[in-house]
N, C-alpha and C. Protein backbone atom coordinates (compact mmCIF):
# COMPACT_ATOMS: atom_id res chain seq x y z
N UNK A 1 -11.21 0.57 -18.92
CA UNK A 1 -10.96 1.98 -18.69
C UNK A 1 -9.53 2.27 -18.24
N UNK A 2 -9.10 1.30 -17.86
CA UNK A 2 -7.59 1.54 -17.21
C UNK A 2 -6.47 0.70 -18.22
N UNK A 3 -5.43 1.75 -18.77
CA UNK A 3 -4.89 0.89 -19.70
C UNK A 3 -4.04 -0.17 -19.73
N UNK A 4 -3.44 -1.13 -20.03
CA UNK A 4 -2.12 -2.00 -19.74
C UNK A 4 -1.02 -1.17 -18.67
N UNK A 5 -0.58 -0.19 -19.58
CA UNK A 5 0.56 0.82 -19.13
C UNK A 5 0.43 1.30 -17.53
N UNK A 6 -0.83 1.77 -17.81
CA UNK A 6 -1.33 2.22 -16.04
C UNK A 6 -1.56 1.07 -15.25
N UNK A 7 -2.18 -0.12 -15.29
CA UNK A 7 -2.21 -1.13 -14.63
C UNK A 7 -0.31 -1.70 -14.24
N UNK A 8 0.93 -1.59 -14.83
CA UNK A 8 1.57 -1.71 -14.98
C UNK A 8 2.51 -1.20 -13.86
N UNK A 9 2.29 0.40 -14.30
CA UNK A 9 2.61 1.59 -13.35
C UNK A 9 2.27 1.29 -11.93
N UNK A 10 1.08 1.37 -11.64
CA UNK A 10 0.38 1.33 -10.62
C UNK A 10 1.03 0.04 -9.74
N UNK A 11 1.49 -1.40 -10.41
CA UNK A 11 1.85 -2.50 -9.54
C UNK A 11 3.53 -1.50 -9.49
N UNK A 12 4.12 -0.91 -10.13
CA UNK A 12 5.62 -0.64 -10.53
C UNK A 12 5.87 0.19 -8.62
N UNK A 13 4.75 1.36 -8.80
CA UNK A 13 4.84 2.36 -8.04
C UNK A 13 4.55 1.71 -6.37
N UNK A 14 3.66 0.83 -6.45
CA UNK A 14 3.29 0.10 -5.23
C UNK A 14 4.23 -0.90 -4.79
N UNK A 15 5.22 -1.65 -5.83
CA UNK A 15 6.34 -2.62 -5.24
C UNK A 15 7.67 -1.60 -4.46
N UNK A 16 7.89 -0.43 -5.50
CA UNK A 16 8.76 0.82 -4.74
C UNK A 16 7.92 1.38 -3.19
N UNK A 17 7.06 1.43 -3.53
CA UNK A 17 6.61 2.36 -1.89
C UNK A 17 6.70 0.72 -0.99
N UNK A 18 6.47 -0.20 -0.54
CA UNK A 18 5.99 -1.50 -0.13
C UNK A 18 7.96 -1.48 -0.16
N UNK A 19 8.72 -1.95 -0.58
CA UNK A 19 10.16 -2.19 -0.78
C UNK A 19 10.23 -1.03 0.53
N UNK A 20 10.07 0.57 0.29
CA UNK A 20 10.87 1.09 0.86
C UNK A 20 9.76 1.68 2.23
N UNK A 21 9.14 1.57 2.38
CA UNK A 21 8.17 1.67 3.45
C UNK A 21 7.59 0.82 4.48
N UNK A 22 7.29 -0.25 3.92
CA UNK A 22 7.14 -1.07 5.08
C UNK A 22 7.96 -1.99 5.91
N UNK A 23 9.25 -1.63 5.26
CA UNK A 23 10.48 -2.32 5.81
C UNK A 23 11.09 -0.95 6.78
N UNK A 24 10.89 -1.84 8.09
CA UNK A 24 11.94 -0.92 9.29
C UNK A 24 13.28 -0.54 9.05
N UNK A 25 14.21 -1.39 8.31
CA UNK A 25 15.17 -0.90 7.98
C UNK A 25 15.73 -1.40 6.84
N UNK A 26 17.04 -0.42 6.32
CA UNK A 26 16.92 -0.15 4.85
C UNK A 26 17.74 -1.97 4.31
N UNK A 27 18.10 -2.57 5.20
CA UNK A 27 18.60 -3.80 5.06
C UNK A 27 17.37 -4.80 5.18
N UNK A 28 16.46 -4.73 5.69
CA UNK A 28 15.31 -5.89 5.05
C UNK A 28 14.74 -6.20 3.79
N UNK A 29 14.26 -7.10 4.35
CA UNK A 29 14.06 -7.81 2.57
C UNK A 29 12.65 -8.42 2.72
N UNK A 30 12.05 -7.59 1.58
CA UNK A 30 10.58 -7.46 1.06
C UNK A 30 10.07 -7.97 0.08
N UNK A 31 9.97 -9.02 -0.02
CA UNK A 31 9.38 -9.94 -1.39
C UNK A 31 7.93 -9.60 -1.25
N UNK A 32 7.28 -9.80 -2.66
CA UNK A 32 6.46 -9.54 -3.15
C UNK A 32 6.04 -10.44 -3.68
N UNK A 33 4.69 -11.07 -3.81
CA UNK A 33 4.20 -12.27 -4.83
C UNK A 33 2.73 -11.84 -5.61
N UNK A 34 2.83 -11.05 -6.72
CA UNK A 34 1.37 -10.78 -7.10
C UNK A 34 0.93 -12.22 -7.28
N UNK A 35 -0.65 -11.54 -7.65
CA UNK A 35 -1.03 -13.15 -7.92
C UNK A 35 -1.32 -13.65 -7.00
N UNK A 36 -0.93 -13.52 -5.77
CA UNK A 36 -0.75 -14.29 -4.68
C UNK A 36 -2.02 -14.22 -4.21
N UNK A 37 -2.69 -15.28 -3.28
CA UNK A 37 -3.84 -14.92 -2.76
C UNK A 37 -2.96 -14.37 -1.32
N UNK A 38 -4.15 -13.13 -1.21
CA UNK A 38 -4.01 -13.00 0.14
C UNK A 38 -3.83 -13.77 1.32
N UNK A 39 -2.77 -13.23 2.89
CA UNK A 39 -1.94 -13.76 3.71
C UNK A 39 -3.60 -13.68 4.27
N UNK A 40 -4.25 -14.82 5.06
CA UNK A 40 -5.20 -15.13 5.88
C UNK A 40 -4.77 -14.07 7.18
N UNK A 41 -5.77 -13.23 7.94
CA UNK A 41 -5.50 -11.99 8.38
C UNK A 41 -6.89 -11.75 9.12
N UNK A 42 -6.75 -11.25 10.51
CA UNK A 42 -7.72 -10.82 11.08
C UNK A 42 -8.29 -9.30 10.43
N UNK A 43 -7.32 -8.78 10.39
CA UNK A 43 -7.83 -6.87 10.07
C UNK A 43 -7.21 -6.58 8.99
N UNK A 44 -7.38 -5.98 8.21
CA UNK A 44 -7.21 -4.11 7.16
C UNK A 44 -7.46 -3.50 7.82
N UNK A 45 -5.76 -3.01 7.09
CA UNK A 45 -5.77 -1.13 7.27
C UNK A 45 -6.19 -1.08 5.74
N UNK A 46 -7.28 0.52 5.63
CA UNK A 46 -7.55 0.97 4.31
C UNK A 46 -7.36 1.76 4.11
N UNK A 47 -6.39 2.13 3.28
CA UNK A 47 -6.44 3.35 2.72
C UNK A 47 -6.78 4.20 1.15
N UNK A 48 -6.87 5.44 0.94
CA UNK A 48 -7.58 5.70 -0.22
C UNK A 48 -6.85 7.01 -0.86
N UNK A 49 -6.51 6.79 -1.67
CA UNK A 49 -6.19 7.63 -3.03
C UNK A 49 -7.21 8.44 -3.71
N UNK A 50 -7.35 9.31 -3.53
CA UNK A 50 -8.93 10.05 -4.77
C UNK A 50 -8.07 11.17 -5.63
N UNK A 51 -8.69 11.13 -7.09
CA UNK A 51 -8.28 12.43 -7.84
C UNK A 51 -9.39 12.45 -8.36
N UNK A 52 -9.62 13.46 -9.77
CA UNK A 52 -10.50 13.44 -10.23
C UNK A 52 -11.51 12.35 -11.18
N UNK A 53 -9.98 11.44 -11.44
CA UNK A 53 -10.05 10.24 -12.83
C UNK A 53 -10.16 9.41 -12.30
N UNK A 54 -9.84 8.99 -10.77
CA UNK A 54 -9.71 7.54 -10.21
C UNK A 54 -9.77 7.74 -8.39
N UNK A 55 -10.16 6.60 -8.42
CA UNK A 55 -10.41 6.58 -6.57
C UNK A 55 -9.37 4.96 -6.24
N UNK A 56 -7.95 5.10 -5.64
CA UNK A 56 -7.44 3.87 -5.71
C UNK A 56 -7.07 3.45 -4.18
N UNK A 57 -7.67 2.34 -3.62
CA UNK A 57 -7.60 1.67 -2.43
C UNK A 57 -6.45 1.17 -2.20
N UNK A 58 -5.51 0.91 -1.37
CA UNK A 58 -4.66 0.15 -0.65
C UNK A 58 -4.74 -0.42 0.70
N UNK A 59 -5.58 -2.09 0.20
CA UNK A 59 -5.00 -2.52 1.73
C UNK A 59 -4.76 -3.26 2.36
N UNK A 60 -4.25 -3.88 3.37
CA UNK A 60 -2.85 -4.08 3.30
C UNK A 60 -3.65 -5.49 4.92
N UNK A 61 -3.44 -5.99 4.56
CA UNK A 61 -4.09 -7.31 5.25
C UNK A 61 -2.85 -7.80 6.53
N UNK A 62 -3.21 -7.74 7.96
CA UNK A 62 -2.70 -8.09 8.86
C UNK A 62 -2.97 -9.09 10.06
N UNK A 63 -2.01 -9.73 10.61
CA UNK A 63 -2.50 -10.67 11.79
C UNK A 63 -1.55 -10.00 12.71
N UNK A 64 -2.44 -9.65 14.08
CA UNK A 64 -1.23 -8.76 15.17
C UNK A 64 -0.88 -10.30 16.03
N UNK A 65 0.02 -11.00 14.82
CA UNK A 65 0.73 -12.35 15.83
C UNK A 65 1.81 -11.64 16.59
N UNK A 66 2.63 -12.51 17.19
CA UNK A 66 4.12 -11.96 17.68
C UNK A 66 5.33 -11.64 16.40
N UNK A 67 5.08 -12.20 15.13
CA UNK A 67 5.95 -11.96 14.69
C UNK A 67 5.48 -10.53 14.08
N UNK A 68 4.99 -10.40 13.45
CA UNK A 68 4.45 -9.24 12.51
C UNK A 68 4.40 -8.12 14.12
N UNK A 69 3.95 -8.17 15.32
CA UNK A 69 4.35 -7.36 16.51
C UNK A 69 5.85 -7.09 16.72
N UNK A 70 6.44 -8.02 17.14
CA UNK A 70 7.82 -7.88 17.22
C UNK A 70 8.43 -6.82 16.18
N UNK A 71 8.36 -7.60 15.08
CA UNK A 71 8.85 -6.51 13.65
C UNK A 71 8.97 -5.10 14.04
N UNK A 72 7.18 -4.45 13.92
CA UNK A 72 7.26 -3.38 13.88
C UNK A 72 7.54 -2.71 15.22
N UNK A 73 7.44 -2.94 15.93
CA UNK A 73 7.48 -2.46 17.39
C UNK A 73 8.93 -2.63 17.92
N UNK A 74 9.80 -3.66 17.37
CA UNK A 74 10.84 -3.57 18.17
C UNK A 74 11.76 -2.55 18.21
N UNK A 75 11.73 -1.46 17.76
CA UNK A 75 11.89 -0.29 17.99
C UNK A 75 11.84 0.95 18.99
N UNK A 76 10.13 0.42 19.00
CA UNK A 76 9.60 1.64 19.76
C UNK A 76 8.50 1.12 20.47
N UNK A 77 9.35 0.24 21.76
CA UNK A 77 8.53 -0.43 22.71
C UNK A 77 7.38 -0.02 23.54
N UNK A 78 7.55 1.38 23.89
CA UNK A 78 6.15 2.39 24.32
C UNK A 78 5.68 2.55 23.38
N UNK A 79 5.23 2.62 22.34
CA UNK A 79 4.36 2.59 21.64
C UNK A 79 3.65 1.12 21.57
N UNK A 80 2.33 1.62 21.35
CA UNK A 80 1.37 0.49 20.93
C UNK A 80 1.59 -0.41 19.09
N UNK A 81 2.03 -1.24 19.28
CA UNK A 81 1.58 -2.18 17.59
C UNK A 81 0.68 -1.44 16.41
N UNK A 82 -0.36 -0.83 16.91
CA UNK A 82 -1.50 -0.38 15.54
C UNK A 82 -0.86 0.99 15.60
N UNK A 83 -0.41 1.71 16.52
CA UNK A 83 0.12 3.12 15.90
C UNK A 83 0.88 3.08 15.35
N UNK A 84 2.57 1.94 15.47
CA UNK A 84 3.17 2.18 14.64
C UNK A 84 2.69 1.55 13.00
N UNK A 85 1.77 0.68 13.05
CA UNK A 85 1.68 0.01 12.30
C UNK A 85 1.16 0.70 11.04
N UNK A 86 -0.16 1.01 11.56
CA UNK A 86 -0.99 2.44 11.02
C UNK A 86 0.16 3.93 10.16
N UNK A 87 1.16 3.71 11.29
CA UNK A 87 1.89 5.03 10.75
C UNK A 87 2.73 4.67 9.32
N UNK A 88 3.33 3.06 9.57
CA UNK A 88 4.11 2.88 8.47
C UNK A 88 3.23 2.38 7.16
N UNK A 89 1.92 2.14 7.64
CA UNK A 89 1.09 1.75 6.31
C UNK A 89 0.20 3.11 5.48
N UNK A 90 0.05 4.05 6.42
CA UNK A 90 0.20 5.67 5.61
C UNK A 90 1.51 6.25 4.88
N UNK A 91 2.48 6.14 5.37
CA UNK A 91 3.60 6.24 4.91
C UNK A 91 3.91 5.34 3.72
N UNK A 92 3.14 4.15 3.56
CA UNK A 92 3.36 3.52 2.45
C UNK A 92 2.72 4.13 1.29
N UNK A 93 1.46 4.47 1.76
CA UNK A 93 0.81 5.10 0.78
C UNK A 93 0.80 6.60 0.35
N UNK A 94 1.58 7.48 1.29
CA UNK A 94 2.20 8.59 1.00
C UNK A 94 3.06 7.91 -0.10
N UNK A 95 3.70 7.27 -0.46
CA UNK A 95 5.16 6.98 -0.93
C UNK A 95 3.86 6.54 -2.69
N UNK A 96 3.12 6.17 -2.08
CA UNK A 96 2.30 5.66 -4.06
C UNK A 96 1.71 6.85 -4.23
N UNK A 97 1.05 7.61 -2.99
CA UNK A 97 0.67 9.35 -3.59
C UNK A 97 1.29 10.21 -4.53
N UNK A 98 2.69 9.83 -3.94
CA UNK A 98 3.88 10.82 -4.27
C UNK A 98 4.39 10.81 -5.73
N UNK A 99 4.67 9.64 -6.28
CA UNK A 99 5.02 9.07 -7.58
C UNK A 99 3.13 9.47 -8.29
N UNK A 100 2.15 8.88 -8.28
CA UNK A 100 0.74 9.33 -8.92
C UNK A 100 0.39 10.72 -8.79
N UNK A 101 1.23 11.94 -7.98
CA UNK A 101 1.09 13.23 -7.96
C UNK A 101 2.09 13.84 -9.23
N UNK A 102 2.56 13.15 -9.91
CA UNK A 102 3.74 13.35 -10.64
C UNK A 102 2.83 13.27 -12.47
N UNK A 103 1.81 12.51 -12.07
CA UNK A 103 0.80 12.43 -13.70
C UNK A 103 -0.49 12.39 -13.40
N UNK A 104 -0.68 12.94 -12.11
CA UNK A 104 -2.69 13.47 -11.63
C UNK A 104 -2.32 14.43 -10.15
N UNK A 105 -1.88 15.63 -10.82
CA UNK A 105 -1.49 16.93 -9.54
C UNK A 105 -2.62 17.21 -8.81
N UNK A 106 -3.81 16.65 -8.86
CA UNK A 106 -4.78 16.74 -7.40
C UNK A 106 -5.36 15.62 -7.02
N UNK A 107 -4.45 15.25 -6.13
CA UNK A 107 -5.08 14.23 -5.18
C UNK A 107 -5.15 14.36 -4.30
N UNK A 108 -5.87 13.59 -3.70
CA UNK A 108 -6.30 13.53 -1.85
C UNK A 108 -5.82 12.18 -1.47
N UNK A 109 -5.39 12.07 0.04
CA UNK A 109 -5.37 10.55 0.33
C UNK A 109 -5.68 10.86 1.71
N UNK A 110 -6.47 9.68 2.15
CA UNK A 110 -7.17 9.43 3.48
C UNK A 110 -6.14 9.38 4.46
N UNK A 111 -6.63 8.74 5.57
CA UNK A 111 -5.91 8.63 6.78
C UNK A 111 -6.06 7.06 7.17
N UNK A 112 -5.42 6.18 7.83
CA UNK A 112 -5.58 5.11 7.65
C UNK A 112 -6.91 4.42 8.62
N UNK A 113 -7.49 3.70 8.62
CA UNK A 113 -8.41 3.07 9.16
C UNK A 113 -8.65 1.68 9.54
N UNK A 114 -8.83 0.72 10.50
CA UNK A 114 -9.21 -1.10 10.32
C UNK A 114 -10.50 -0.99 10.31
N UNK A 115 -10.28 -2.10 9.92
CA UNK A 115 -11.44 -2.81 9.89
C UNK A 115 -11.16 -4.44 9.58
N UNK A 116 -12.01 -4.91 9.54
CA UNK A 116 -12.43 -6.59 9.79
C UNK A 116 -12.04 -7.43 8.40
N UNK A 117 -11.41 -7.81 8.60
CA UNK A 117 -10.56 -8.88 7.03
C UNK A 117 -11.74 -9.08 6.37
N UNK A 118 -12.92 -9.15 7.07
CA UNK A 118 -14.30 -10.40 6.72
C UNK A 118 -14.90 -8.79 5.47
N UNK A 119 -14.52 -7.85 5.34
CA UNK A 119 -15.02 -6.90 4.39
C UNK A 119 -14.46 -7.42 3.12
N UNK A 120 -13.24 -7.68 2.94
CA UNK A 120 -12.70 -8.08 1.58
C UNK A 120 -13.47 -8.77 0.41
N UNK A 121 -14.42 -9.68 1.42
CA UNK A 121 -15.65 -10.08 -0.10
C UNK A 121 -16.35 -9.22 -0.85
N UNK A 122 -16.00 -8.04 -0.02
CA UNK A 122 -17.38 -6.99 -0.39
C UNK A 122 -16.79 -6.05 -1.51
N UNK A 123 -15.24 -6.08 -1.67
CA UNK A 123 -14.28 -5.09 -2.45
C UNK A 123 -15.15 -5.20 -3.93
N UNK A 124 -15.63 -6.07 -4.27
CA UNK A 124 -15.80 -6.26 -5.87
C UNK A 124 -17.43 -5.24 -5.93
N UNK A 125 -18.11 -5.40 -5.02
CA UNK A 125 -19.07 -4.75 -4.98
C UNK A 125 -19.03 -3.07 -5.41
N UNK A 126 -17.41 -2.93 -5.22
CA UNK A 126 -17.29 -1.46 -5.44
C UNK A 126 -17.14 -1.28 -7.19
N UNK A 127 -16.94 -2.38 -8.20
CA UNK A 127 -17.01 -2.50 -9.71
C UNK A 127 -15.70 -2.10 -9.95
N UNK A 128 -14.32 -2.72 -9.31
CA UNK A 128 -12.73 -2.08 -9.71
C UNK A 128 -13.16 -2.23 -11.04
N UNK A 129 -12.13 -1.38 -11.68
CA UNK A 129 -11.45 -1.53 -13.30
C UNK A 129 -9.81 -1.97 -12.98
N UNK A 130 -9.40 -2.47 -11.64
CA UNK A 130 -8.06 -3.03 -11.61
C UNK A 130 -8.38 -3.30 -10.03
N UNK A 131 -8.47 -4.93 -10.12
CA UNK A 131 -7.83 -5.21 -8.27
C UNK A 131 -7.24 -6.38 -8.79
N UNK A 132 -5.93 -6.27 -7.57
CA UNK A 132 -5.00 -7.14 -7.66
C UNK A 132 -4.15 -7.59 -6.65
N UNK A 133 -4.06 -8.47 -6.21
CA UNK A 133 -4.08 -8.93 -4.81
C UNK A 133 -2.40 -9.30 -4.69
N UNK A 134 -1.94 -9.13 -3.61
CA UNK A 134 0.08 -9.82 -3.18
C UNK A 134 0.42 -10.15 -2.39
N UNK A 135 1.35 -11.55 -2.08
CA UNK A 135 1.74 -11.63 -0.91
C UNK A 135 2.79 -10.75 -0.43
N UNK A 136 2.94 -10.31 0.70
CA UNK A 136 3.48 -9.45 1.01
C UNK A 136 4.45 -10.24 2.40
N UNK A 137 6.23 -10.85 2.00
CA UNK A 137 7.01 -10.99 3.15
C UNK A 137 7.74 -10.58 3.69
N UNK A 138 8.44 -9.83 4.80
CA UNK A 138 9.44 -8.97 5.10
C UNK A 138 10.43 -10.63 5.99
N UNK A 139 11.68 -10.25 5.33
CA UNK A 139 12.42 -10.72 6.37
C UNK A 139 12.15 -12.54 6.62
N UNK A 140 11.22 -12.93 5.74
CA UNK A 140 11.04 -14.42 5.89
C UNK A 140 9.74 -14.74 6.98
N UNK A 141 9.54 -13.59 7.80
CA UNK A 141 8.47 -13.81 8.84
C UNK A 141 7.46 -13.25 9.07
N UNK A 142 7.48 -12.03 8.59
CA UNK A 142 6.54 -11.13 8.79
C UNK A 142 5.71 -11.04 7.36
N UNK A 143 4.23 -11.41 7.51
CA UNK A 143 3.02 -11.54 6.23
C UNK A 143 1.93 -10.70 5.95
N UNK A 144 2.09 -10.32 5.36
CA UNK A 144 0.79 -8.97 4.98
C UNK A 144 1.05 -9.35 3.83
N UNK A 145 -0.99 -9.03 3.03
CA UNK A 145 -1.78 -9.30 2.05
C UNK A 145 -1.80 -7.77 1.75
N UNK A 146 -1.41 -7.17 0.80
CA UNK A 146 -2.04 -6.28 -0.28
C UNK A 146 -2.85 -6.22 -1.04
N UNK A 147 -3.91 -5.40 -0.86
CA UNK A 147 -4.75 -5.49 -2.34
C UNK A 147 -5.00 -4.02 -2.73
N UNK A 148 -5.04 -3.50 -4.15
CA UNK A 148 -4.84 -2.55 -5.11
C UNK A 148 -6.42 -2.79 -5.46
N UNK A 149 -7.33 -1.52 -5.53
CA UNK A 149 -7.84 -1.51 -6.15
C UNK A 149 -8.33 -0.47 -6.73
N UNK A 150 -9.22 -0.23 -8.07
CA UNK A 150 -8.95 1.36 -8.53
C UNK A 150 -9.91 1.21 -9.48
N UNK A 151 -10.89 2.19 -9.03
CA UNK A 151 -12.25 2.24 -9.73
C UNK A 151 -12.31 3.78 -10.43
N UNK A 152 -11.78 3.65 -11.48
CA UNK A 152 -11.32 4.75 -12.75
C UNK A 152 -12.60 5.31 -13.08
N UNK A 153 -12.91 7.04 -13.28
CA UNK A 153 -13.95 7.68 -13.69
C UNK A 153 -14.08 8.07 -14.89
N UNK A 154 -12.80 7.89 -15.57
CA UNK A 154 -12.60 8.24 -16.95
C UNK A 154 -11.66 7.66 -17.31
N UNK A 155 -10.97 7.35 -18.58
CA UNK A 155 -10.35 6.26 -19.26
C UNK A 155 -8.57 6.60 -18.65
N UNK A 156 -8.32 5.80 -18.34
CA UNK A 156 -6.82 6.07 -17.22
C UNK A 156 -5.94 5.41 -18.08
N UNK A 157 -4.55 6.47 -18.55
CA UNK A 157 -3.50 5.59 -19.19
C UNK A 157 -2.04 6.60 -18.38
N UNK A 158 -1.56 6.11 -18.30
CA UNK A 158 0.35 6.63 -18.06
C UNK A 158 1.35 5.84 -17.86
N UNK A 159 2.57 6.09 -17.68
CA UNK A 159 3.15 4.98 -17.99
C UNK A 159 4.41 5.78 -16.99
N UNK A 160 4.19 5.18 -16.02
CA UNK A 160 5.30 5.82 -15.03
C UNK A 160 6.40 5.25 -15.24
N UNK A 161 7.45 6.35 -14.68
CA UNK A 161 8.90 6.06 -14.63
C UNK A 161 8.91 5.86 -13.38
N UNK A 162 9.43 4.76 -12.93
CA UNK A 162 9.72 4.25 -11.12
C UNK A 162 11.23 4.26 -11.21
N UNK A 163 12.00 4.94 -10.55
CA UNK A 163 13.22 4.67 -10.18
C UNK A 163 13.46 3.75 -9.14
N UNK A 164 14.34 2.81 -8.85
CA UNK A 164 14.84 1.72 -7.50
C UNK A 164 15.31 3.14 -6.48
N UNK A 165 15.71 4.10 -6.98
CA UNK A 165 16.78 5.05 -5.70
C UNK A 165 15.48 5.21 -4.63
N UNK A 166 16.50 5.35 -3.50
CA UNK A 166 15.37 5.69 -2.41
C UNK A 166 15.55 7.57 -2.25
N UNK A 167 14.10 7.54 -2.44
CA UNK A 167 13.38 8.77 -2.15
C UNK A 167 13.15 9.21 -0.96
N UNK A 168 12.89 10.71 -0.42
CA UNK A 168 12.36 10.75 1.06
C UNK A 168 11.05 11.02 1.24
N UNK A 169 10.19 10.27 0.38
CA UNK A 169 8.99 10.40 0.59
C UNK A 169 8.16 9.97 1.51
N UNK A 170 7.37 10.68 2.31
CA UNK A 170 6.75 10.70 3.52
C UNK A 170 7.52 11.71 4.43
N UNK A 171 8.48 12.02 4.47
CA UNK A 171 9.73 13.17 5.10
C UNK A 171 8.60 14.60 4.91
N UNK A 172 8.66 15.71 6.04
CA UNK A 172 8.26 16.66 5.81
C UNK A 172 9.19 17.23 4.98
N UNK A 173 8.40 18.87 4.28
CA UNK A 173 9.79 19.52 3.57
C UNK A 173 9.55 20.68 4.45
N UNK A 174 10.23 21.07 4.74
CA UNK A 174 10.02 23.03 5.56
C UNK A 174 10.45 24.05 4.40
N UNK A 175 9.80 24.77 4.01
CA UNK A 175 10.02 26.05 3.38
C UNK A 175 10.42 27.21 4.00
């Protein structure tokens, strides 16, 4: 149900949001390994994409060690680890909303949520028509597991244009 092109798109649009979102600053470096089995991880964050044609999951597999803490937090030391963490992994997925609002103009996307790594067996139970799993490294130290998945209601094809420029997506706009 989901075509080459869109399966394509969909990894295209998720390496751009992941590049420019989950990196604290615009000088880190975010490798990507599809294919990859998932980084071994106490919790997911989940988040969810819905339109009318497709319902698409992002999520994003974490261990709150010191390094993956340090990372995000060294910033913004009063703050707690899962708020910022939570904030930049919505923001990631604002950033794949934003580009999929561009060839399906009604969507919804959730708010982020954990839960227990130990759910991930259960993902297939939902019948994807595309899951696809990545290692996810910032910086050489910091490891998060991605997984894509997208259980299509009707036959899904597009073929996005991803630009490298950075966008300000997740930025409010004021009118």
């Amino acid at each position: 149900m989901i075509s080459g092109h869109a399966k394509e798109s969909i990894e295209r649009i998720f390496f751009k949001a992941a590049k420019s979102r989950l990196t604290m600053s615009a000088s880190d470096v975010c490798e990507i390994v599809p294919g990859a089995q998932a980084v071994p991880a106490a919790n997911v964050v989940v988040l969810t994409i819905s339109g009318m044609v497709f319902r698409l999951l992002l999520i994003l597999q974490f261990d709150e060690n010191d390094s993956t803490r340090d990372y995000f937090i060294k910033d913004a030391v009063e703050r707690e680890f899962r708020e910022v963490f939570l904030e930049t992994c919505n923001l990631c997925c604002g950033a794949v909303n934003q580009e999929l609002i561009e060839y399906f103009p009604d969507l919804g996307m959730s708010t982020p949520y954990v839960l227990d790594a130990r759910c991930m067996s259960y993902v297939t139970a939902l019948k994807p028509d595309l899951l696809a799993s990545y290692a996810v490294t910032i910086n050489g130290t910091v490891a998060l597991g991605a997984t894509i998945c997208v259980c299509a209601h009707a036959p899904l094809d597009f073929d996005a244009e991803v630009s490298e420029a950075e966008d300000s997506g997740g930025e409010l706009e004021l009118f």
